[in-house]
Protein backbone atom coordinates (compact mmCIF):
# COMPACT_ATOMS: atom_id res chain seq x y z
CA UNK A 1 0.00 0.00 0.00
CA UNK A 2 3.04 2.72 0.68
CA UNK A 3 4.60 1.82 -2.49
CA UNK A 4 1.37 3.25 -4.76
CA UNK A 5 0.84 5.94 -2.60
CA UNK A 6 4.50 7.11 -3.39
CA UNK A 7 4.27 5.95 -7.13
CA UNK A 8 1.48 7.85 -7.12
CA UNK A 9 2.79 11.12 -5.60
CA UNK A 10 5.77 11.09 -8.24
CA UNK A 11 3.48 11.39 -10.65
CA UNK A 12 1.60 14.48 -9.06
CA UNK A 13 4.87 15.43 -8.81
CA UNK A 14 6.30 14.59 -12.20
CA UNK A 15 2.60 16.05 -13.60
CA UNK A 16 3.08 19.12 -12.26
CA UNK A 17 6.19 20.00 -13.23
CA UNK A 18 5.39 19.11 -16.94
CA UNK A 19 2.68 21.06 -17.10
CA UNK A 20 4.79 24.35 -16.05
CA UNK A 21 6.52 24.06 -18.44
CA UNK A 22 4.09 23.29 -21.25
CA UNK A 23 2.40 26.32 -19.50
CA UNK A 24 5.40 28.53 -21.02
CA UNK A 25 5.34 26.90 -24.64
CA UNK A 26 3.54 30.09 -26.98
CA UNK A 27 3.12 30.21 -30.47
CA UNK A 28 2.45 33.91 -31.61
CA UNK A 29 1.13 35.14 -34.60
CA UNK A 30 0.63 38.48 -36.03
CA UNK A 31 -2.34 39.57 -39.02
CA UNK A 32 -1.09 37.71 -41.39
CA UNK A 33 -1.42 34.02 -39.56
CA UNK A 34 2.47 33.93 -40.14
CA UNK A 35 4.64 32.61 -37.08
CA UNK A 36 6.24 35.73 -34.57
CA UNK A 37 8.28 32.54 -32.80
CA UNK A 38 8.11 29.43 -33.43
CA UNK A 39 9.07 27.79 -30.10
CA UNK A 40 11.06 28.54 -27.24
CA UNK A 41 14.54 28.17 -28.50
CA UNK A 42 13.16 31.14 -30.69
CA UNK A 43 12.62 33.40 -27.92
CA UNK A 44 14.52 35.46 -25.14
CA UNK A 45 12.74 36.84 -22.10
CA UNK A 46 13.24 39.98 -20.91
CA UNK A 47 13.45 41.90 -17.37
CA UNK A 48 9.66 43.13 -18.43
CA UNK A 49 8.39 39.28 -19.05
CA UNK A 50 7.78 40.20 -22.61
CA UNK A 51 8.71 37.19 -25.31
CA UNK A 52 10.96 38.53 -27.86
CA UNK A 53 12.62 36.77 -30.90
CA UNK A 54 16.48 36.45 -30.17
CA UNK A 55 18.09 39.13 -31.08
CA UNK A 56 20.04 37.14 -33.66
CA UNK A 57 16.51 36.39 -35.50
CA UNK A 58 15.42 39.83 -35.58
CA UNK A 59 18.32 41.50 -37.24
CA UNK A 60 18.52 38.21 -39.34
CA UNK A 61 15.11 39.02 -40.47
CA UNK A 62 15.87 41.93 -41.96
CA UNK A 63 19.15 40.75 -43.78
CA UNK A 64 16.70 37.85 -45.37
CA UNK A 65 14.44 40.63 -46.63
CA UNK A 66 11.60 40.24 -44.87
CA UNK A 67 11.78 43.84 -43.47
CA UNK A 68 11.90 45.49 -47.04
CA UNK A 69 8.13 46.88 -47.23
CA UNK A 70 9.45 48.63 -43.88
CA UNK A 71 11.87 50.48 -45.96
CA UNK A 72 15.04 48.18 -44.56
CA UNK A 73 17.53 46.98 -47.13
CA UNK A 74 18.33 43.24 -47.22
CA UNK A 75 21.46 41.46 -47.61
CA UNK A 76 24.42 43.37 -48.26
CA UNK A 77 22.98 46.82 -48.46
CA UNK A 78 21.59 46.36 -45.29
CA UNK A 79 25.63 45.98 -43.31
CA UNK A 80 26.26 48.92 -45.71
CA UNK A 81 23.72 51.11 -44.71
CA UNK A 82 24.35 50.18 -41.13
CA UNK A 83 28.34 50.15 -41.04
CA UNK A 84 28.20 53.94 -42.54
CA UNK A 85 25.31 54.98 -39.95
CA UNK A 86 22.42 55.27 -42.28
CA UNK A 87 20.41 52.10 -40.47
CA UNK A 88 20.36 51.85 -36.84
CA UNK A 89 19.25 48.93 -34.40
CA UNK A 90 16.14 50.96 -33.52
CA UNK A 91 15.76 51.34 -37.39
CA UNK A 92 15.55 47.51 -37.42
CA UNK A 93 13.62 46.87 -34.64
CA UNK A 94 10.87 49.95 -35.42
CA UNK A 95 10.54 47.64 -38.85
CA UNK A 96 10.05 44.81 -36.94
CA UNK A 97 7.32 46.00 -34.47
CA UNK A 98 5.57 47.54 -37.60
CA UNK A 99 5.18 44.17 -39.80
CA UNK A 100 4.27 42.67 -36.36
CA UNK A 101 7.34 40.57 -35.67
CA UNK A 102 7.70 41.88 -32.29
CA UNK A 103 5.69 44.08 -29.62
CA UNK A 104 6.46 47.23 -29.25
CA UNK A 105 7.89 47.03 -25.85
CA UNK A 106 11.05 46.23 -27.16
CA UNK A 107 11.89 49.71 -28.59
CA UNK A 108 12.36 50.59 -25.17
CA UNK A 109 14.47 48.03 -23.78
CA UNK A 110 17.93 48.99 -24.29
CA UNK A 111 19.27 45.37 -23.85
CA UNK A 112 17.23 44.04 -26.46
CA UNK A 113 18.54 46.97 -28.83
CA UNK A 114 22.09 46.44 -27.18
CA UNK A 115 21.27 42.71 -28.69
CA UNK A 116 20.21 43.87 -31.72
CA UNK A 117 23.51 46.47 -32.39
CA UNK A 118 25.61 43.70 -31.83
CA UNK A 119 24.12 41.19 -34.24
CA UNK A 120 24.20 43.87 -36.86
CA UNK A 121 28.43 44.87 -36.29
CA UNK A 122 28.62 40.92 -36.56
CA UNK A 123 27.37 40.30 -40.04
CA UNK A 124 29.66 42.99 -41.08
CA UNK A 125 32.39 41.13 -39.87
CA UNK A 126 31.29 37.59 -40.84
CA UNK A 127 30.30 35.32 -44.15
CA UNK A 128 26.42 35.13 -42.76
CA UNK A 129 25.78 34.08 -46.10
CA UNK A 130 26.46 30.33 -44.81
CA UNK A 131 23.38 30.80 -41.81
């Protein structure tokens, strides 16, 4: 009789657990049904609880092109425009917020746009044509 009462409590246990962390699994999606994050490896929390893409995905984003009807360059032009000062991280992420990629709470988080800088100077100074 003790041994299914404690079989029993590790799986209220083990239960529990799970289901925090399935609680955490989002899938976000803006107008246009098309996926903000796709899972959690996709994501970075912030000191405000707000789910962001990485960094990383949100300047990468815009190098693919997919921030062009936001008026930001892809590929090439894009580390040009950056490296000479004429596209800035808050450039990038204002595009971003407007075609719904992220919320807008991350034009004021200075980490995130810290983040953002940095993955920018990086693909100047990198082959990111092999991501």
């Amino acid at each position: 009789m003790k041994l299914s009462i404690l079989i029993d409590s590790v799986l209220i246990v083990a239960s529990i657990a799970l289901l925090h962390g399935m609680g955490g699994a989002q899938i976000a999606t803006n107008n246009s049904s098309e996926p903000i994050a796709i899972n959690s490896n996709n994501l970075s929390t912030h000191s405000t609880n707000v789910s962001y893409l990485k960094p990383f995905d949100a300047a990468f984003l815009a190098y693919q092109g997919n921030l062009k009807a936001q008026g930001i360059p892809s590929g090439s032009t894009l580390i040009s425009q950056y490296q000479t000062g004429n596209l800035t991280a808050l450039d990038v992420v204002k595009a971003a917020v407007n075609a719904k990629k992220l919320p807008a709470e991350a034009l004021n988080d200075r980490g995130y746009l810290n983040a953002v800088e940095s993955q920018l100077t990086s693909f100047g100074n990198t082959d990111i044509s092999s991501y």
